[in-house]
C-alpha atoms as a PDB file:
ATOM      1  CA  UNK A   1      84.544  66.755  94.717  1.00  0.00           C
ATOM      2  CA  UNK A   2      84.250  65.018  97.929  1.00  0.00           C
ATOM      3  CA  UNK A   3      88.379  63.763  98.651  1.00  0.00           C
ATOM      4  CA  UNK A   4      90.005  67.457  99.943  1.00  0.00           C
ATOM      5  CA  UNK A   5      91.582  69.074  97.107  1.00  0.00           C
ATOM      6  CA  UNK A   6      95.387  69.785  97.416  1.00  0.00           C
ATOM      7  CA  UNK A   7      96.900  73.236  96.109  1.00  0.00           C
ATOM      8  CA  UNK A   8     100.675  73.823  95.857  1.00  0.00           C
ATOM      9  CA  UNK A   9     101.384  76.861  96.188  1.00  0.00           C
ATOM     10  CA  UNK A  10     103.461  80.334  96.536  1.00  0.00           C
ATOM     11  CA  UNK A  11     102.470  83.507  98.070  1.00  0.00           C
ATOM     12  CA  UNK A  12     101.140  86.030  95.883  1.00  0.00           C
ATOM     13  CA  UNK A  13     102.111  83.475  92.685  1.00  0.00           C
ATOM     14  CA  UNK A  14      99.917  82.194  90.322  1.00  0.00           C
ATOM     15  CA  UNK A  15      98.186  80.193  93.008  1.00  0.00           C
ATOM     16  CA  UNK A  16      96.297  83.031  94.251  1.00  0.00           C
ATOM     17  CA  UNK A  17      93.460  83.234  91.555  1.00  0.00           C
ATOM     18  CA  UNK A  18      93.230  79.499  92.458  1.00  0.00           C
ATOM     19  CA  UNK A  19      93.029  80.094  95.847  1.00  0.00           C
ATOM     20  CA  UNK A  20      90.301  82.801  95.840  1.00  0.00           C
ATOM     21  CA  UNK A  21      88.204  80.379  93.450  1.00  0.00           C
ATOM     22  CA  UNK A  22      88.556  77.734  96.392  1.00  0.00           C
ATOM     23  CA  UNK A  23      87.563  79.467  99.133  1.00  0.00           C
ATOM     24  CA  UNK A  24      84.813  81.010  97.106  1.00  0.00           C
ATOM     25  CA  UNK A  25      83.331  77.849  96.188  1.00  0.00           C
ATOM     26  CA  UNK A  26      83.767  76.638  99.934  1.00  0.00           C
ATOM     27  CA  UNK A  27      85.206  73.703  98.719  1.00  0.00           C
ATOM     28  CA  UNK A  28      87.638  71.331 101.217  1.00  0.00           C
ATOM     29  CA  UNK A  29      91.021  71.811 100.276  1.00  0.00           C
ATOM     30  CA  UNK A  30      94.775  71.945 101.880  1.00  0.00           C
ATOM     31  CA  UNK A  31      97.489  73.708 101.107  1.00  0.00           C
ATOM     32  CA  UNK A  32     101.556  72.907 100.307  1.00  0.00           C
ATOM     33  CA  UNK A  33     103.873  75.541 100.561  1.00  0.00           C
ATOM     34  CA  UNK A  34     106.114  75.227  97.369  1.00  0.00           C
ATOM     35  CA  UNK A  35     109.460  77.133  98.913  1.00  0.00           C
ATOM     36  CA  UNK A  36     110.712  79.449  96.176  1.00  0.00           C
ATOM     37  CA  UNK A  37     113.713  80.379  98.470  1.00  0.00           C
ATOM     38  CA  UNK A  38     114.817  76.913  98.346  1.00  0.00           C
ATOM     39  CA  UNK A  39     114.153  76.391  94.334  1.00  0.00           C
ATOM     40  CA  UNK A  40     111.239  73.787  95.744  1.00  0.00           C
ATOM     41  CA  UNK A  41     109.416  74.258  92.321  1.00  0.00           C
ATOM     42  CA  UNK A  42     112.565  72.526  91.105  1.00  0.00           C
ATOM     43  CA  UNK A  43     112.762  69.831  93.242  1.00  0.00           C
ATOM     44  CA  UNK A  44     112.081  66.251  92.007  1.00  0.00           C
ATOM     45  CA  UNK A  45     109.122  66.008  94.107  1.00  0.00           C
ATOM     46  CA  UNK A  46     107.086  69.074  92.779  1.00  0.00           C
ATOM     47  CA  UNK A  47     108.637  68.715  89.038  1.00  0.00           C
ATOM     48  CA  UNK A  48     106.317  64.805  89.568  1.00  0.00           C
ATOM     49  CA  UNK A  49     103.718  67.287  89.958  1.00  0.00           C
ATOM     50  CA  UNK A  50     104.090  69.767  87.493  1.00  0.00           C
ATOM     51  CA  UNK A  51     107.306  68.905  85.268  1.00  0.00           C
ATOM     52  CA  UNK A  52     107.222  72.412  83.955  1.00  0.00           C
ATOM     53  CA  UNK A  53     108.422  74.169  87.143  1.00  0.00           C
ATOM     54  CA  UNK A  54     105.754  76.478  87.695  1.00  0.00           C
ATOM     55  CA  UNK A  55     103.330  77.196  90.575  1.00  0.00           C
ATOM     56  CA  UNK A  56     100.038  76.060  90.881  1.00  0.00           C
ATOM     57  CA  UNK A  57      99.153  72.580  90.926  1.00  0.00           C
ATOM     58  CA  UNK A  58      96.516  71.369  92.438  1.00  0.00           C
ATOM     59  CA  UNK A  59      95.438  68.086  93.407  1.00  0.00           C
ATOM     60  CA  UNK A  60      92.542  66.691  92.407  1.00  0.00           C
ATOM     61  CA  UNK A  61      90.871  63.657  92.144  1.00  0.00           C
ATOM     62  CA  UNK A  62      91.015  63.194  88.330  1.00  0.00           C
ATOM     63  CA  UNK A  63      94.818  63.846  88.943  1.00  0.00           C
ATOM     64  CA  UNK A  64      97.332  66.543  89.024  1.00  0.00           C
ATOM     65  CA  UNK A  65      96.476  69.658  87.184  1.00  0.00           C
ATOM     66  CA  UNK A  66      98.464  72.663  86.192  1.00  0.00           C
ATOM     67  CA  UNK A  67      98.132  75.793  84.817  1.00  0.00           C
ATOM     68  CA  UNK A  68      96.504  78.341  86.723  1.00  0.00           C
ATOM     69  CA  UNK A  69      93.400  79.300  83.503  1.00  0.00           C
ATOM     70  CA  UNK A  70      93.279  75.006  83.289  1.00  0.00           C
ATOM     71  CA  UNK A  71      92.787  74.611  87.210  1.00  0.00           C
ATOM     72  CA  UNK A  72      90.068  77.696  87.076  1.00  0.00           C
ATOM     73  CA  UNK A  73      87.954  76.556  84.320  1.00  0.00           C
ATOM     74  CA  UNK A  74      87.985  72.805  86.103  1.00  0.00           C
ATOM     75  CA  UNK A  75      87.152  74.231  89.066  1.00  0.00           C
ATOM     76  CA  UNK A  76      83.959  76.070  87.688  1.00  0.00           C
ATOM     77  CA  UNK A  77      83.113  73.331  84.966  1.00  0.00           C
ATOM     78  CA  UNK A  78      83.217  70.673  87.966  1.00  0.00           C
ATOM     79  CA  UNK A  79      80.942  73.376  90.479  1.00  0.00           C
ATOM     80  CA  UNK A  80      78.757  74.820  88.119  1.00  0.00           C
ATOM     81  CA  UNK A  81      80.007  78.174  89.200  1.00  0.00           C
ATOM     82  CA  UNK A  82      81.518  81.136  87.632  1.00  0.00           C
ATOM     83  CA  UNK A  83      81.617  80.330  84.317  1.00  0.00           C
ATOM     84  CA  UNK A  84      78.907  80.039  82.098  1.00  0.00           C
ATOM     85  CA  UNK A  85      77.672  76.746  80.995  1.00  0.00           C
ATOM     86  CA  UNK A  86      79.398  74.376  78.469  1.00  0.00           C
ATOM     87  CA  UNK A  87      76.579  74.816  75.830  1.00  0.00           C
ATOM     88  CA  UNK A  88      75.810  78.447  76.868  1.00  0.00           C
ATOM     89  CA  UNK A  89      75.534  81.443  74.829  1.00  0.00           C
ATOM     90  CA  UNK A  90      78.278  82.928  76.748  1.00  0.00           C
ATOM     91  CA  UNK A  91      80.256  80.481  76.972  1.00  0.00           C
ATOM     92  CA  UNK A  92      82.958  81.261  73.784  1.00  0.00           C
ATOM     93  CA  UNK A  93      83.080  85.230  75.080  1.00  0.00           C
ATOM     94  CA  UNK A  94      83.638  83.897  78.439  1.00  0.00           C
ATOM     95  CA  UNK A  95      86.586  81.257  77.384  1.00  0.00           C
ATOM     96  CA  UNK A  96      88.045  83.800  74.599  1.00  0.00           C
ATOM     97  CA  UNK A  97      89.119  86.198  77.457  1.00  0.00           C
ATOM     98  CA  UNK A  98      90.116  83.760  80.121  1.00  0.00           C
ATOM     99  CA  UNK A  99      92.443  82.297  77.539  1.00  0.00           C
ATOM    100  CA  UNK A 100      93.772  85.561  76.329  1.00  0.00           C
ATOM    101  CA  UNK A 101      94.122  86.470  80.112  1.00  0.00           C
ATOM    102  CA  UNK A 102      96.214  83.542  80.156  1.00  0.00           C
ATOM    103  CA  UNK A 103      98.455  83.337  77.272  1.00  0.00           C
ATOM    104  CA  UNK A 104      98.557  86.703  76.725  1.00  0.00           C
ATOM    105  CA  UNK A 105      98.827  89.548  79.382  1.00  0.00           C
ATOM    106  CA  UNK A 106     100.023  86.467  81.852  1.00  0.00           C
ATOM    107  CA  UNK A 107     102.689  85.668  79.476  1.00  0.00           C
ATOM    108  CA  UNK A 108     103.881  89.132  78.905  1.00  0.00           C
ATOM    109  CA  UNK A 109     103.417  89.949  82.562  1.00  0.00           C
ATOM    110  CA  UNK A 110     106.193  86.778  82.998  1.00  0.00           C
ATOM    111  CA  UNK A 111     108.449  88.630  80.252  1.00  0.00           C
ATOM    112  CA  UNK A 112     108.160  91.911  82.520  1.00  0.00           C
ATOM    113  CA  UNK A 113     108.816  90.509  85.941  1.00  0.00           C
ATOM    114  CA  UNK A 114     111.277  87.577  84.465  1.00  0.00           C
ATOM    115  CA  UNK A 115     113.423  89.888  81.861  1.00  0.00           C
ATOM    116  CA  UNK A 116     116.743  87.835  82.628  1.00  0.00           C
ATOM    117  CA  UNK A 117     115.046  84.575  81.719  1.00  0.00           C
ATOM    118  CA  UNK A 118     114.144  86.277  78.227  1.00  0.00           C
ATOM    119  CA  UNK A 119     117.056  88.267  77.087  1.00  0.00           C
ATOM    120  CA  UNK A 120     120.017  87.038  79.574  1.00  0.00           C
ATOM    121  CA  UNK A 121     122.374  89.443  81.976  1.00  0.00           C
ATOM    122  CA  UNK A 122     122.667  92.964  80.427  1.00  0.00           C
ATOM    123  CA  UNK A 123     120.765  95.288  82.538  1.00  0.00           C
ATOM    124  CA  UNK A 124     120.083  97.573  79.201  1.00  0.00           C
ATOM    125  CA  UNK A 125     118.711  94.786  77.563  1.00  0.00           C
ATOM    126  CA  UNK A 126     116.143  93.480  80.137  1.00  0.00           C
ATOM    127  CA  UNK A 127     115.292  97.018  80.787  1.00  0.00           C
ATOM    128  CA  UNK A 128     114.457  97.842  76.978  1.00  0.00           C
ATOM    129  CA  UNK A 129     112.120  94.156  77.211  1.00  0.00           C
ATOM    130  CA  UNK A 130     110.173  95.170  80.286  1.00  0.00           C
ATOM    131  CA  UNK A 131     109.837  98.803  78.592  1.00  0.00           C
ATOM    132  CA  UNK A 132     108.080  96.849  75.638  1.00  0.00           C
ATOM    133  CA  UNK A 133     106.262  94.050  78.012  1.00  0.00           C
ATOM    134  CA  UNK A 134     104.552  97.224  80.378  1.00  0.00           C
ATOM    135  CA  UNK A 135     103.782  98.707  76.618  1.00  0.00           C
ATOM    136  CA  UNK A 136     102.011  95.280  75.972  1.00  0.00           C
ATOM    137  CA  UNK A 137     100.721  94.964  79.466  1.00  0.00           C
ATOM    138  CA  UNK A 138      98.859  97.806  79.357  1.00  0.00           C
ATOM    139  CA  UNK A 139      97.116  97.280  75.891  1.00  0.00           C
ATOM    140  CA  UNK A 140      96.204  93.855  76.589  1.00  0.00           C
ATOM    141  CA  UNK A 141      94.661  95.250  80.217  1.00  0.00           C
ATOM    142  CA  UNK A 142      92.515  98.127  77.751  1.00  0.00           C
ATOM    143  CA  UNK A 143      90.970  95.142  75.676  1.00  0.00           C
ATOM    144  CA  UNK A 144      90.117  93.675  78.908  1.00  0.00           C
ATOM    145  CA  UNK A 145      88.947  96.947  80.643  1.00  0.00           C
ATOM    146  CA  UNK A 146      86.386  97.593  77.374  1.00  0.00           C
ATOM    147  CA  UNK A 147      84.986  94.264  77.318  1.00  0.00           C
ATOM    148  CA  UNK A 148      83.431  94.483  80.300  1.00  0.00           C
ATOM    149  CA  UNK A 149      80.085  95.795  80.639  1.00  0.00           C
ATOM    150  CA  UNK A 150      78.274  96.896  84.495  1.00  0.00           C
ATOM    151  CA  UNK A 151      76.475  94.180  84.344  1.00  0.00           C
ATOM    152  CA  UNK A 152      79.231  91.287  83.426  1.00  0.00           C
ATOM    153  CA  UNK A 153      78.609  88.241  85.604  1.00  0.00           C
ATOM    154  CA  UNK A 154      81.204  87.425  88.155  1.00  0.00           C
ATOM    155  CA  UNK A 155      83.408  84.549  86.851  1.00  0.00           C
ATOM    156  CA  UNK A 156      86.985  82.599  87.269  1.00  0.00           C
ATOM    157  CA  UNK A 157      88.191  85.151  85.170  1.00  0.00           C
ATOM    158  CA  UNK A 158      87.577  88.119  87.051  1.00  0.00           C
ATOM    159  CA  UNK A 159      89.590  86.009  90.184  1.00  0.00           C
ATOM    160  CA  UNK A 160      92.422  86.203  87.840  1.00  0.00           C
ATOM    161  CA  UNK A 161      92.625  89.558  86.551  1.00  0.00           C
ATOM    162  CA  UNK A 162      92.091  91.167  90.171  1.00  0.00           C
ATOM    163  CA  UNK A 163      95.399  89.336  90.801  1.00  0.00           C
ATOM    164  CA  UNK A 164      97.445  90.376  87.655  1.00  0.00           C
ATOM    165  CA  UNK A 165      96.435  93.914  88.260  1.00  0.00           C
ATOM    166  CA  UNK A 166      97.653  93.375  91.644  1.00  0.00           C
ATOM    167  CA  UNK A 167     101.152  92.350  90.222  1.00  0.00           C
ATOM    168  CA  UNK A 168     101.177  95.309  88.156  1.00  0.00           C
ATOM    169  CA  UNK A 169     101.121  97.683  90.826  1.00  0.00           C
ATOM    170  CA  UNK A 170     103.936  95.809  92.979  1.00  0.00           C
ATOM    171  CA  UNK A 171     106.229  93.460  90.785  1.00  0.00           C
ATOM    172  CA  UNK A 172     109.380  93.457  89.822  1.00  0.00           C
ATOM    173  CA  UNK A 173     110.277  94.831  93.387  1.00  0.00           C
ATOM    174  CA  UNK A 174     112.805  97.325  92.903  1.00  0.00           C
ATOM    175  CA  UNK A 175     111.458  99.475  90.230  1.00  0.00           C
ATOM    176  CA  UNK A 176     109.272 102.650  89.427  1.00  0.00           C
ATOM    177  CA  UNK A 177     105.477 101.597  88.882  1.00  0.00           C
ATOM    178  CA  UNK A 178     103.992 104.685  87.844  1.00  0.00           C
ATOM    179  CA  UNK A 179     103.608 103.256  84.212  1.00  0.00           C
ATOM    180  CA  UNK A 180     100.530 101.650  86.195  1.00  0.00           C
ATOM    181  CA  UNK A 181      97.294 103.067  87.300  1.00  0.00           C
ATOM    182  CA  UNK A 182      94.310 101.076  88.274  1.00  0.00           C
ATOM    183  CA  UNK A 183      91.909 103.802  87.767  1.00  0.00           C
ATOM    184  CA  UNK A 184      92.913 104.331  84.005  1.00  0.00           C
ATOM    185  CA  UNK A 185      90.802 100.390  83.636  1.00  0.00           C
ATOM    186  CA  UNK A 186      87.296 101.756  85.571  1.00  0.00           C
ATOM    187  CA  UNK A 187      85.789  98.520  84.498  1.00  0.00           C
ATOM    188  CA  UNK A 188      89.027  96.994  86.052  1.00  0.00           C
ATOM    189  CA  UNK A 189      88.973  98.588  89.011  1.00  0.00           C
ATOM    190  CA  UNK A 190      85.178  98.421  90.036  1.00  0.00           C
ATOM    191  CA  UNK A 191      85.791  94.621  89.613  1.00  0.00           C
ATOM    192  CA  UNK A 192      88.753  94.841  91.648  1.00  0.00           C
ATOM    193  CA  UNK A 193      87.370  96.686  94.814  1.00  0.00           C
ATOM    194  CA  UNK A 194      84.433  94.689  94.608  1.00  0.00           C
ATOM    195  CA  UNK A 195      86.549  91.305  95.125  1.00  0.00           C
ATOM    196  CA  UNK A 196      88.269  92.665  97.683  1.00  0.00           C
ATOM    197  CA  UNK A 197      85.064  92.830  99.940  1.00  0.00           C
ATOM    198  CA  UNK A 198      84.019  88.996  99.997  1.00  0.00           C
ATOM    199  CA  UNK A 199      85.307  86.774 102.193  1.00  0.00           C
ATOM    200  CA  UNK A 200      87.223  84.794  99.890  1.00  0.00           C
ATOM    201  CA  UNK A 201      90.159  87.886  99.185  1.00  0.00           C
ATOM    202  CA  UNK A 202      89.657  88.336 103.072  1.00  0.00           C
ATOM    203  CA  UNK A 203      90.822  84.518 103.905  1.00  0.00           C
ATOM    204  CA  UNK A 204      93.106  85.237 100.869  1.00  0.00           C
ATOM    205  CA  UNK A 205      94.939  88.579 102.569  1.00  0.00           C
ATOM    206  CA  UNK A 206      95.021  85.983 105.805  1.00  0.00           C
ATOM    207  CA  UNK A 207      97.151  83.310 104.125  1.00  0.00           C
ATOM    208  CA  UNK A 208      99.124  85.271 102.309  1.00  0.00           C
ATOM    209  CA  UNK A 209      99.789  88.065 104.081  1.00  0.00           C
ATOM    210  CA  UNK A 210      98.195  90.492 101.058  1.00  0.00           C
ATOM    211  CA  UNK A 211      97.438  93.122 103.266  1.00  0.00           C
ATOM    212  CA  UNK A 212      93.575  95.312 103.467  1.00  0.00           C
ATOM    213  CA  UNK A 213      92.925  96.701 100.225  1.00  0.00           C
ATOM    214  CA  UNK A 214      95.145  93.846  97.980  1.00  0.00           C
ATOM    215  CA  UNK A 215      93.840  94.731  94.700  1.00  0.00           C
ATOM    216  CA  UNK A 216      93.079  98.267  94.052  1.00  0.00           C
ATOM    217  CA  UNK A 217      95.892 100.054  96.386  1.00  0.00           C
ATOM    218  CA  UNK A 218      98.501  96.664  97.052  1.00  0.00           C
ATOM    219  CA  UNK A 219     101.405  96.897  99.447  1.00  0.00           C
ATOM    220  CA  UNK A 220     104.314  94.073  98.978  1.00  0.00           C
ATOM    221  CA  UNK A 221     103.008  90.772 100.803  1.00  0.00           C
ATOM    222  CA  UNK A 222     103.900  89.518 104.569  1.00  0.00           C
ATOM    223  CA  UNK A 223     103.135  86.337 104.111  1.00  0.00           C
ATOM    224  CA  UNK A 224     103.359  83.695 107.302  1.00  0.00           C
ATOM    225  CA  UNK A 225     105.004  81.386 105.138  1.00  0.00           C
ATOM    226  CA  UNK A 226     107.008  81.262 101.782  1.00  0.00           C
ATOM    227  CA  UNK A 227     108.376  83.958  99.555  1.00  0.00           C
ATOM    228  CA  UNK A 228     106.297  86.261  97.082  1.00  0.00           C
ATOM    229  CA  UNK A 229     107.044  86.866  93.638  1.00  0.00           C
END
């Protein structure tokens, strides 16, 4: 991975876990604001990129891929870092929960934050969907939290889940989070606070405006550029 890698991009989106993996790996790479106030992730230029619509791509020079898990798991499969080997022991544990991360708790985290893309209009409706999705959310974030041990090695994965627990505690803006509480996950939340203290989440809280302590106690982004969530 010589040629600078190029990641498209939202603040506090589904770029972030992307972004963290990048500067942990010290690897070259540029950024591209994709404007959500503008519908950019829309536009005819990014949809070339991604033709679903959805932030991250990233650049790379086997081509354009998408899909924040896909992008991770290239990332460590190409560095040899954070994830275990392709014919390690560890390997189907390790890709079992990333993709469960993914297509699970991500999904149903989009169903909570996104409620009038799944049901439509009526304000009863989306609020009886996100009162199922945060009943999913945190049951899916329990078979997570016990399938960690003390000594689980730092991967891709954890990248991720530090930011979806960081959307649970701030997203959708507007309403009542107390149906979330980092310290409830212990395995969770040790993993969290210790992400918080390398430099990657610091360069992270930089470009995105995620503030000092952006996984275990978050506060709504300032970010220099773009629009959050």
């Amino acid at each position: 991975m010589t040629a600078p890698l190029i990641l498209h991009y939202a603040p506090d989106n589904a770029s972030l876990p992307v972004r963290l993996v990048l500067e942990e790996l010290q690897l070259p790479f540029e950024t591209r604001l994709v404007d959500r106030a503008t519908g950019a992730q829309r536009a005819p230029a990014y949809l070339a990129l991604n033709p679903a619509g959805l932030i991250p791509a990233l650049e790379t020079p086997d081509g354009v891929i998408f899909e924040t898990a896909a992008i991770l798991l290239w990332l460590a499969d190409r560095s040899g870092r954070f994830a275990p080997a392709p014919a390690g022991q560890a390997r189907g544990t390790f890709l079992k929960w990333l993709f469960f991360a993914s297509n699970t708790l991500h999904a149903e985290l989009r169903r909570l934050f996104y409620a009038g893309k799944y049901i439509g209009d009526d304000p009863g409706d989306q609020e009886l969907l996100r009162y199922h999705a945060r009943r999913a959310v945190l049951a899916h974030l329990r078979l997570l939290n016990d399938a960690r041990g003390p000594d689980t090695p730092l991967s891709v994965l954890d990248f991720y889940l530090a930011a979806m627990v960081r959307w649970c505690a701030l997203y959708p803006r507007g309403t009542a989070h107390s149906w979330f509480d980092l310290n409830s996950f212990p395995q969770l939340h040790s993993m969290a606070a210790a992400l918080e203290m390398r430099d990657s989440a610091k360069a992270a809280q930089q470009a995105e405006g995620l503030g000092p302590t952006p996984f275990t106690a978050p506060h709504l982004p300032q970010p220099p550029e773009g629009t959050a969530i």
